[in-house]
Protein backbone atom coordinates (compact mmCIF):
# COMPACT_ATOMS: atom_id res chain seq x y z
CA UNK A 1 30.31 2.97 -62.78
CA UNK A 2 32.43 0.55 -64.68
CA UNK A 3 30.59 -2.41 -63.85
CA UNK A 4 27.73 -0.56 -65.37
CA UNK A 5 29.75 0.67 -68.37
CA UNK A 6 30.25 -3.54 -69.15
CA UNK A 7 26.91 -4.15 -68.72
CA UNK A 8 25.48 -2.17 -71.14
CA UNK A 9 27.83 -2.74 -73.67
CA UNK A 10 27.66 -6.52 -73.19
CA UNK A 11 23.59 -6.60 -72.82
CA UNK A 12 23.42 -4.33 -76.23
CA UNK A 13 26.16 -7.19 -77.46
CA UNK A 14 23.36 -9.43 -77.19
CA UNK A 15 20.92 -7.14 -79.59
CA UNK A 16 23.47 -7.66 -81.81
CA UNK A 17 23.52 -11.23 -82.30
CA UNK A 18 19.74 -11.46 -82.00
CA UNK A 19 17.59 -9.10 -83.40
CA UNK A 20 19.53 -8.84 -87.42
CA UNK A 21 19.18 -12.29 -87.81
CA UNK A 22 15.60 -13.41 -85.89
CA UNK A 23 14.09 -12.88 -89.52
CA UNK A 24 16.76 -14.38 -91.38
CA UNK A 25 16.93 -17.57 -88.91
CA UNK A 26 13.48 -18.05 -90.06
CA UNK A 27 13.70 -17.41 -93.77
CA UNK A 28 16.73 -19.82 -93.80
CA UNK A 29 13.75 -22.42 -93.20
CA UNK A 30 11.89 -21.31 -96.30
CA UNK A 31 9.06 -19.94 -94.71
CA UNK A 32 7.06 -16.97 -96.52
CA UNK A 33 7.12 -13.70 -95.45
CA UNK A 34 3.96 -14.32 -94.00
CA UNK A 35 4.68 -17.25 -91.79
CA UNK A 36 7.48 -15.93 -91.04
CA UNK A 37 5.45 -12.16 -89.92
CA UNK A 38 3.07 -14.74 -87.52
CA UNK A 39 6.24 -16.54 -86.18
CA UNK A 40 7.74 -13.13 -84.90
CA UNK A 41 4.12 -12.13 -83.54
CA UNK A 42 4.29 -14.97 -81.60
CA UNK A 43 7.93 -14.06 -80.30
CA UNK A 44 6.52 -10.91 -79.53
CA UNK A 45 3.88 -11.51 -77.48
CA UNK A 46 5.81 -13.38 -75.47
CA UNK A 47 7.95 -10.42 -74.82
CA UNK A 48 4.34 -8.75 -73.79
CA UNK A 49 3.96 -11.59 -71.26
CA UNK A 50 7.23 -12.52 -69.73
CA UNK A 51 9.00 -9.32 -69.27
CA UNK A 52 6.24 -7.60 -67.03
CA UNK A 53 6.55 -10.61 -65.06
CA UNK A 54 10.78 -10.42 -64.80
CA UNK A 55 10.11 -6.91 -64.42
CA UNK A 56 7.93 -6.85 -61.18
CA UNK A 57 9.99 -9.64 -60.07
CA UNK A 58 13.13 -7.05 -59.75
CA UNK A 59 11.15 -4.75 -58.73
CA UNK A 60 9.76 -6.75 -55.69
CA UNK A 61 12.97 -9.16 -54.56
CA UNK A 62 15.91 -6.62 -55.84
CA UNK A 63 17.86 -9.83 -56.71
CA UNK A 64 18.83 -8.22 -60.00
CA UNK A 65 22.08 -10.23 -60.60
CA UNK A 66 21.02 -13.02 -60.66
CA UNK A 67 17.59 -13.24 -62.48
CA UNK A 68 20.18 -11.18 -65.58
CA UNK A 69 22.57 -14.27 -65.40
CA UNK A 70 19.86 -16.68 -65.28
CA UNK A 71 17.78 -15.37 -67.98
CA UNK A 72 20.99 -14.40 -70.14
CA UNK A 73 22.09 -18.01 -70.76
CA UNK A 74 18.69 -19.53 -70.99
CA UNK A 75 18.61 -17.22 -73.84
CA UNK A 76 21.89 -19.00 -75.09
CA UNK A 77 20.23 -22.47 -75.24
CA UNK A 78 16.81 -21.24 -76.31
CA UNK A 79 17.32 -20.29 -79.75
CA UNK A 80 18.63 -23.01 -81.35
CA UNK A 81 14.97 -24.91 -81.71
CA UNK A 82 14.09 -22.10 -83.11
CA UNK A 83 16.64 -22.01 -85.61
CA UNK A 84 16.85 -26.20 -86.17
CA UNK A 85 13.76 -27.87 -85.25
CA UNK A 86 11.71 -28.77 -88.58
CA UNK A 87 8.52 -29.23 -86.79
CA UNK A 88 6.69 -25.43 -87.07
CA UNK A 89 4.88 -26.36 -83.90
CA UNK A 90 7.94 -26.97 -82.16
CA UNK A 91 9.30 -23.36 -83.70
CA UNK A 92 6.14 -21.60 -82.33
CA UNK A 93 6.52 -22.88 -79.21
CA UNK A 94 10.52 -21.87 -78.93
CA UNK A 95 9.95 -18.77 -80.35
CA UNK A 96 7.75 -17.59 -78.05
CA UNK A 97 9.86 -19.14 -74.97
CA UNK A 98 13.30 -17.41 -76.25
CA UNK A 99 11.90 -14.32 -77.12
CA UNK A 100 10.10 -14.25 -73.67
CA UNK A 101 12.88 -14.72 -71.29
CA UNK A 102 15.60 -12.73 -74.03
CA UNK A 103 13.44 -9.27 -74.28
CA UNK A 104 12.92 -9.62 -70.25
CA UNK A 105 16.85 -8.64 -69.68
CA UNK A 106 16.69 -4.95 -71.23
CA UNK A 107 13.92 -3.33 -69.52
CA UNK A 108 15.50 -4.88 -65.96
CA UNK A 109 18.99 -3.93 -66.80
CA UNK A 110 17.69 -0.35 -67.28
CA UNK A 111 15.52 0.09 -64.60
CA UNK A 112 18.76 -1.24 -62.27
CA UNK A 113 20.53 1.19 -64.01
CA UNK A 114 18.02 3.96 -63.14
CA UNK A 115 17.74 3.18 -60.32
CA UNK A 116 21.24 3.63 -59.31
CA UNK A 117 22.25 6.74 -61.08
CA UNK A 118 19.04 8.00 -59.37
CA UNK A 119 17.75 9.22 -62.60
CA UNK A 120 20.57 11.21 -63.45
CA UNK A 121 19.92 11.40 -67.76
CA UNK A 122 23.24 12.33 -68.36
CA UNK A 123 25.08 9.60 -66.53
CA UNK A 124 22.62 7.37 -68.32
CA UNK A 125 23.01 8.80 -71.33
CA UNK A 126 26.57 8.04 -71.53
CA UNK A 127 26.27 4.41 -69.68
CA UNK A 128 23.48 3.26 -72.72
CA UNK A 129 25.69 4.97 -75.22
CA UNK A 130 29.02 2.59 -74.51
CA UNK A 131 25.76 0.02 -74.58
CA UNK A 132 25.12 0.59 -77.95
CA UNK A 133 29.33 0.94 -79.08
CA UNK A 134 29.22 -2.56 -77.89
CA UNK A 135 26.04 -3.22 -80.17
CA UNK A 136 27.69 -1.23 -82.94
CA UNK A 137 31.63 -3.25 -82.26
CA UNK A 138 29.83 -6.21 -82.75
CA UNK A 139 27.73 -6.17 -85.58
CA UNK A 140 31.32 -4.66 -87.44
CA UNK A 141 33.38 -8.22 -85.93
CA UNK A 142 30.13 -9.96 -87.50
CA UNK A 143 30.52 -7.87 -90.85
CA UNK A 144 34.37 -7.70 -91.10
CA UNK A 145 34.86 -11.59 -90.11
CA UNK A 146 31.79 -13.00 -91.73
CA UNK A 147 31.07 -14.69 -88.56
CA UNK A 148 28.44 -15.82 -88.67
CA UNK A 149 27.49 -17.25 -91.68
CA UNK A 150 23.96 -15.63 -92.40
CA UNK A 151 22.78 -18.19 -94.54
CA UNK A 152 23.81 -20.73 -91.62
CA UNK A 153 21.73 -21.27 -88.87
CA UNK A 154 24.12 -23.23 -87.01
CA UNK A 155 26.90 -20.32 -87.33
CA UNK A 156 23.99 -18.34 -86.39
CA UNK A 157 22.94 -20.28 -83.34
CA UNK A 158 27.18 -19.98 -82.15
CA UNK A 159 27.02 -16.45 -82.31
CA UNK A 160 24.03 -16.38 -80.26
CA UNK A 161 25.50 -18.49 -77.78
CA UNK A 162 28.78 -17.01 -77.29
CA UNK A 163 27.90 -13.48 -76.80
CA UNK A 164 24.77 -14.68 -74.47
CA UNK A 165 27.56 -16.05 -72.26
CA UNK A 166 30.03 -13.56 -72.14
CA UNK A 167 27.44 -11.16 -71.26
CA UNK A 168 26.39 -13.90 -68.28
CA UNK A 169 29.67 -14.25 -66.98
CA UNK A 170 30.30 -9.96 -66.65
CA UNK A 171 26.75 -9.67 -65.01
CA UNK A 172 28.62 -11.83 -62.15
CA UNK A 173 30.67 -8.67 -61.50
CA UNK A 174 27.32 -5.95 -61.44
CA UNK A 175 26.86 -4.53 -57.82
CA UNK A 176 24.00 -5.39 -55.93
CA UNK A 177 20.65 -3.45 -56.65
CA UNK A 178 19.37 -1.11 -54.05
CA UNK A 179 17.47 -3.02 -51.76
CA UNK A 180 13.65 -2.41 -50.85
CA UNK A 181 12.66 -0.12 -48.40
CA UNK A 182 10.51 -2.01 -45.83
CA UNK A 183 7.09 0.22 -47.26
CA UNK A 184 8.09 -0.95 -50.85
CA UNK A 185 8.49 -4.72 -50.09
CA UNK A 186 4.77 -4.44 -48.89
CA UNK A 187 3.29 -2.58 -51.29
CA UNK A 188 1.83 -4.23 -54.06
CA UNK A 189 3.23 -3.70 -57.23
CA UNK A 190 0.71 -3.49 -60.15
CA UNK A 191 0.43 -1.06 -63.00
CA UNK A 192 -2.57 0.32 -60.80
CA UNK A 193 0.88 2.69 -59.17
CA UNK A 194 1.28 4.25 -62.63
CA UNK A 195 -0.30 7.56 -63.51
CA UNK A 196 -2.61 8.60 -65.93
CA UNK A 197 0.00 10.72 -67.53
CA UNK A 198 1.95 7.69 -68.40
CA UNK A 199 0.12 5.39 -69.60
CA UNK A 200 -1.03 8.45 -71.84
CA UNK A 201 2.63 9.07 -73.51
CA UNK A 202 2.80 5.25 -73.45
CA UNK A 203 -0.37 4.88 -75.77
CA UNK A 204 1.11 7.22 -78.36
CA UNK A 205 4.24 5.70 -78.29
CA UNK A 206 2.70 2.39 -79.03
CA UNK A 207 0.77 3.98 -81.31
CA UNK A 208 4.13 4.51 -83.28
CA UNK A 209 6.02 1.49 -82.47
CA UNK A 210 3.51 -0.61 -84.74
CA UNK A 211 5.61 0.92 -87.46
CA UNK A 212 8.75 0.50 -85.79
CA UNK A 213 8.10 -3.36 -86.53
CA UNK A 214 9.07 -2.58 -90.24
CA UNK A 215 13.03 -1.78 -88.32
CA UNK A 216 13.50 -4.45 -86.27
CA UNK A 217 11.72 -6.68 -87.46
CA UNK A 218 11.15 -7.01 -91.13
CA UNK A 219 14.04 -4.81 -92.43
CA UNK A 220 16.96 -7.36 -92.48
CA UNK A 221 15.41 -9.45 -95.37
CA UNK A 222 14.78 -6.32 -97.35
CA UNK A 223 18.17 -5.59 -97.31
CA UNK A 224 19.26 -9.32 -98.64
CA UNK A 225 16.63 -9.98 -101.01
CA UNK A 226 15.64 -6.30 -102.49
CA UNK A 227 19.15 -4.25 -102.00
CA UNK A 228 21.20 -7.36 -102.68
CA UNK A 229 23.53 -6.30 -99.36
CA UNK A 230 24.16 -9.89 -98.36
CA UNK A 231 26.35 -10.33 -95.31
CA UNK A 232 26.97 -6.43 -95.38
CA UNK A 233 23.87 -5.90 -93.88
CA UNK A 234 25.02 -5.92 -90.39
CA UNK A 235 27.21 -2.66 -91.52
CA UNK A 236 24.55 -0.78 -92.59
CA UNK A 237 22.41 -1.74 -89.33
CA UNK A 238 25.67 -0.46 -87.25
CA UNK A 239 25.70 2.87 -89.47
CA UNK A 240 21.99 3.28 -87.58
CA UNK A 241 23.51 1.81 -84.43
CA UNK A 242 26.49 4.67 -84.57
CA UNK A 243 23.58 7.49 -85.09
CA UNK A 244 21.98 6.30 -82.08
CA UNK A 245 25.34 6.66 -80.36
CA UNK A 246 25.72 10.06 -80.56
CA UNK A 247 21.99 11.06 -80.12
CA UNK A 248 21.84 8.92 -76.51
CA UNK A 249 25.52 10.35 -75.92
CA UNK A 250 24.68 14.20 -76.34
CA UNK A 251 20.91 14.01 -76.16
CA UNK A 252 21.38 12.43 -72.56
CA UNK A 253 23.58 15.95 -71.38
CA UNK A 254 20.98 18.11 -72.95
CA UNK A 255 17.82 16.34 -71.58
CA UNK A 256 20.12 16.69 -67.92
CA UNK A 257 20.75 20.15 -67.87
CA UNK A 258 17.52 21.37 -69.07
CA UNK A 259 18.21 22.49 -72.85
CA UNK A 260 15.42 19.70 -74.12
CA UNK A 261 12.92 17.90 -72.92
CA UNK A 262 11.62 14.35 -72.69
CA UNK A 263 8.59 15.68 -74.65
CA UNK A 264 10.81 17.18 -77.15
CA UNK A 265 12.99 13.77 -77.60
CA UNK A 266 9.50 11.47 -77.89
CA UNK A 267 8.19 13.78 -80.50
CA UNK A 268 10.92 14.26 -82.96
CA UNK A 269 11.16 10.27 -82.74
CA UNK A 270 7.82 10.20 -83.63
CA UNK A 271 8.56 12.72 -86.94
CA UNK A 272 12.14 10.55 -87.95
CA UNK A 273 10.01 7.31 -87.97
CA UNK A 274 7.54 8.74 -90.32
CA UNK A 275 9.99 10.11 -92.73
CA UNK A 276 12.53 7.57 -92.62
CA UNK A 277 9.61 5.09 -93.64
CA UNK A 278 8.40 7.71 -96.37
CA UNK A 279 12.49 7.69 -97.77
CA UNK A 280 12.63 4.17 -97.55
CA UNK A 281 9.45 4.24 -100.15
CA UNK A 282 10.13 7.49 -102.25
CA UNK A 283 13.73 6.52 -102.43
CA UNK A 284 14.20 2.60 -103.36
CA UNK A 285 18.13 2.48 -103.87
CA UNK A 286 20.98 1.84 -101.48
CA UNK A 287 21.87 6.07 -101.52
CA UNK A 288 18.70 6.72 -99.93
CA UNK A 289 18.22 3.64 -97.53
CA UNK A 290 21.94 4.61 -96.22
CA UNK A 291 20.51 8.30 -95.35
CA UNK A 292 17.17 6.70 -93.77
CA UNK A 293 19.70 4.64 -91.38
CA UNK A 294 20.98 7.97 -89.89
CA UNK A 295 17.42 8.55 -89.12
CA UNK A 296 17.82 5.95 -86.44
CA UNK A 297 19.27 8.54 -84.13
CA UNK A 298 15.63 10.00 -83.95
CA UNK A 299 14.11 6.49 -83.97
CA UNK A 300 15.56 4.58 -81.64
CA UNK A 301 17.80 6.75 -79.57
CA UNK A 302 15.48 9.87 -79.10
CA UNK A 303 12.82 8.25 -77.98
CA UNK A 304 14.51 5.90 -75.75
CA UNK A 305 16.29 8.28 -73.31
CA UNK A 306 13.41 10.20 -73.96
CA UNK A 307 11.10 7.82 -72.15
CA UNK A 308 13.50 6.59 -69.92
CA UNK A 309 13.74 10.64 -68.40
CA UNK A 310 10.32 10.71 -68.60
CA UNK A 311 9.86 7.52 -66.53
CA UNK A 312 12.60 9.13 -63.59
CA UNK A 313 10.36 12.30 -64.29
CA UNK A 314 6.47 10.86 -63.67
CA UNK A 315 7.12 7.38 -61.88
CA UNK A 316 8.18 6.77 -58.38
CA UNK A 317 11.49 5.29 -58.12
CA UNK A 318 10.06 1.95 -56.55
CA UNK A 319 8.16 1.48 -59.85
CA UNK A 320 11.49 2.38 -62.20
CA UNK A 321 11.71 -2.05 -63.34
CA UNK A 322 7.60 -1.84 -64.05
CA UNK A 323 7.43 1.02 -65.68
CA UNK A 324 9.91 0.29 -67.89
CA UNK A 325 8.50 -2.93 -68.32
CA UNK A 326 5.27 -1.83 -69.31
CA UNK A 327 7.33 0.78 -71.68
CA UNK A 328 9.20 -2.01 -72.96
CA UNK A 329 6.54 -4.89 -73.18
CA UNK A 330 2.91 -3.11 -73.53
CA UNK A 331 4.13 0.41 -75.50
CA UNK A 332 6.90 -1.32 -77.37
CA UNK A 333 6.42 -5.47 -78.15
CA UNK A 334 3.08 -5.62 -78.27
CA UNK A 335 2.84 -2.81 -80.76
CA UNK A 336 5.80 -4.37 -82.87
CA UNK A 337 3.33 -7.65 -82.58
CA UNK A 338 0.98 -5.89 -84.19
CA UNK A 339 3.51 -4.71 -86.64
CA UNK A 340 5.15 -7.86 -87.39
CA UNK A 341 2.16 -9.83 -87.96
CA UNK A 342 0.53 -7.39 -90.34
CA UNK A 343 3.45 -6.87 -91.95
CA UNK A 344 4.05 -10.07 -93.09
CA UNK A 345 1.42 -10.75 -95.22
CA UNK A 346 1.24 -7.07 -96.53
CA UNK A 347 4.82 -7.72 -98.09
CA UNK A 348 3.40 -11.02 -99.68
CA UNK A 349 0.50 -9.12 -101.40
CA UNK A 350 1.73 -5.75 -101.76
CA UNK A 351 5.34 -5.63 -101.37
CA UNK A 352 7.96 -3.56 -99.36
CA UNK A 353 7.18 -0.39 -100.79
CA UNK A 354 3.72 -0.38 -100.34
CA UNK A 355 4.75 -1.47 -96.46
CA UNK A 356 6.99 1.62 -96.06
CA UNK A 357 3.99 3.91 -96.78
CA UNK A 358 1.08 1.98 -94.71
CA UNK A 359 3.57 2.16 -92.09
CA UNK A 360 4.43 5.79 -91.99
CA UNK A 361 0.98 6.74 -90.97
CA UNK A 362 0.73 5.42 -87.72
CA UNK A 363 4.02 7.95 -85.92
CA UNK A 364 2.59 11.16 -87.96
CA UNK A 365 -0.54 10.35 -85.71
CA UNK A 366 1.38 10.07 -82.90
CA UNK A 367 3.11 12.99 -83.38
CA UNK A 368 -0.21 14.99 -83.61
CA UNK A 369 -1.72 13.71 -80.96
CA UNK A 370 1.38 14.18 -78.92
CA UNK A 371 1.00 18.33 -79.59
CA UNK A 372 -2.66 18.16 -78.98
CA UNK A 373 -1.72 16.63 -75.67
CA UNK A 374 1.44 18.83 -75.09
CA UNK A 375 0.55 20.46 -72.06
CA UNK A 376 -0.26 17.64 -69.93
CA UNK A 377 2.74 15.66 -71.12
CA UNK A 378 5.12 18.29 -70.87
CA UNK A 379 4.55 18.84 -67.22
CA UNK A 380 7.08 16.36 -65.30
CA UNK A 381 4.86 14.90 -62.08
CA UNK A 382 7.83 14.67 -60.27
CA UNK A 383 9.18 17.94 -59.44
């Protein structure tokens, strides 16, 4: 278990020095907010691409280590194109390659991890939580030792690289995965092996993810250029961080012993994401972005171990690294693609605010749909 423990935290280490500054790494090149929105549309549909790939690749071979170390420091070298090359071909074609092979490590570390705890939310729960105290501990060393420089790309690009690393060298230590029974290594793994019921929560769920790209995608520049935060951004992003904490912490013992459901967690994730869009719009000032950061706890951390349960719920375990692939890539990335791309030109013509309310729609559909479907989606397959 405390192999696992490091795992998470370092992986989620890795979020860290990534995802706050992908935006600002492209900025720093004085590209417009709607090159930069095509740029991280590109990125993300590699992440559609490449981690379904890794993904069946775990599921199929069970060499989990070392595909993680692998793919964890090419994702140390990969970004620095991206953040130094002045040819924009050159940056599209990075992008797309870093982004690929970085996204491709989550969804494989937690189907591994699924797979060993043999579902068990709680244990989970508590395993992604330390994940995201390592997220949260590292965006605060970033904040409190202005390291790295966030008008730097080189600082950026030695951030990047050092935590990519570390996290490379503990995945050395990570037991092996459970191999593959004899029936799995011949079946043939293809999203044909998912139900119906799935791909069903998984289409709502994208549905509201397109507005998720407004989060992590598009929110870091808001917070240098409209709320003036400069470096402090990273604290405000760990204030979300910490209210994911405790949601995956005690929403993983609840969703174990029965007192909530996975249905329950994906819906109220869907209802934070609307309003914390609509009080990033009503309420323009640093008071009420700091209480739509606590709304991450809904946002992120709901409707992750609400998925993941209802993936160990309605999947076989032989699918766990696909399914959360397809959760990851298809109901996640690709949606944020959408997102991202959009998004970028709607804050050159109509600004951020105008983004925060477009935005909000699209989970408030979700979430209705999601009741008008409650009965089927409720109803775990695998019980």
């Amino acid at each position: 278990m405390s192999r696992l423990f490091l795992l998470c935290i370092f992986n989620q280490a890795t979020t860290a020095a990534v995802s706050p500054y992908i935006q600002i790494l492209l900025r720093n090149k004085g590209y417009s907010h709607s090159v930069v929105g095509v740029l991280l549309a590109v990125g993300q549909l590699a992440t559609v691409i490449i981690p379904m790939l890794m993904g069946m690749l775990s599921d199929k071979t069970r060499k989990t280590k070392p595909i993680i170390i692998s793919l964890a420091l090419l994702s140390s070298v990969l970004f620095l194109p991206v953040a130094l090359s002045g040819s924009l071909v050159l940056t599209f074609v990075s992008i797309f390659l870093a982004s690929g092979v970085f996204w491709s490590v989550h969804p494989i570390v937690d189907g591994y991890e699924t797979r060993l705890l043999k579902g068990d939310s709680e244990k989970y729960g508590m395993i992604r939580s330390a994940g995201t105290m390592g997220y949260i501990v590292c965006l605060l060393l970033f904040g409190l030792t202005g390291f790295p420089d966030e008008s730097d790309n080189n600082s950026i690009c030695v951030a990047i690289a050092l935590v990519c690393s570390a996290f490379a060298i503990v995945s050395f230590f990570i037991p092996k995965d459970i191999p593959a029974s004899r029936s799995e290594k011949k079946e043939k793994l293809t999203l044909r092996s998912l139900s119906g019921r799935f791909y069903l929560m998984m289409l709502l769920v994208g549905l509201s993810r397109i507005a998720q790209a407004v989060i992590e995608k598009l929110l870091s520049s808001y917070m240098m250029e409209e709320l003036g935060l400069g470096g402090s951004f990273v604290n405000y992003v760990a204030l979300g961080a910490f209210c994911e904490f405790l949601m995956i912490l005690f929403g993983g013992r609840l969703l174990q012993k029965g007192k909530v459901s996975a249905y329950t967690m994906i819906f109220l994730s869907f209802i934070g994401l609307g309003l914390r869009l609509l009080i990033y719009w009503l309420f323009p000032s640093r008071i009420g972005f700091t209480v739509a950061q606590t709304l991450h706890a809904l946002t992120f951390g709901a409707l992750h171990i609400g998925v993941t349960k209802f993936i160990a719920q309605n999947v076989d375990p032989s699918h766990y690294s696909v399914a959360q692939s397809f959760y990851w890539a298809i109901a996640t990335n690709f949606s944020e693609m959408i997102g991202a791309l959009a998004g970028g030109f709607i804050i050159d013509s109509l600004g951020y605010r105008n983004l925060f309310a477009i935005y909000a729609v699209f989970p408030l559909i979700s979430a209705v749909l999601c009741i008008l479907n409650r009965k089927k989606l409720s109803t775990p397959a695998n019980t």
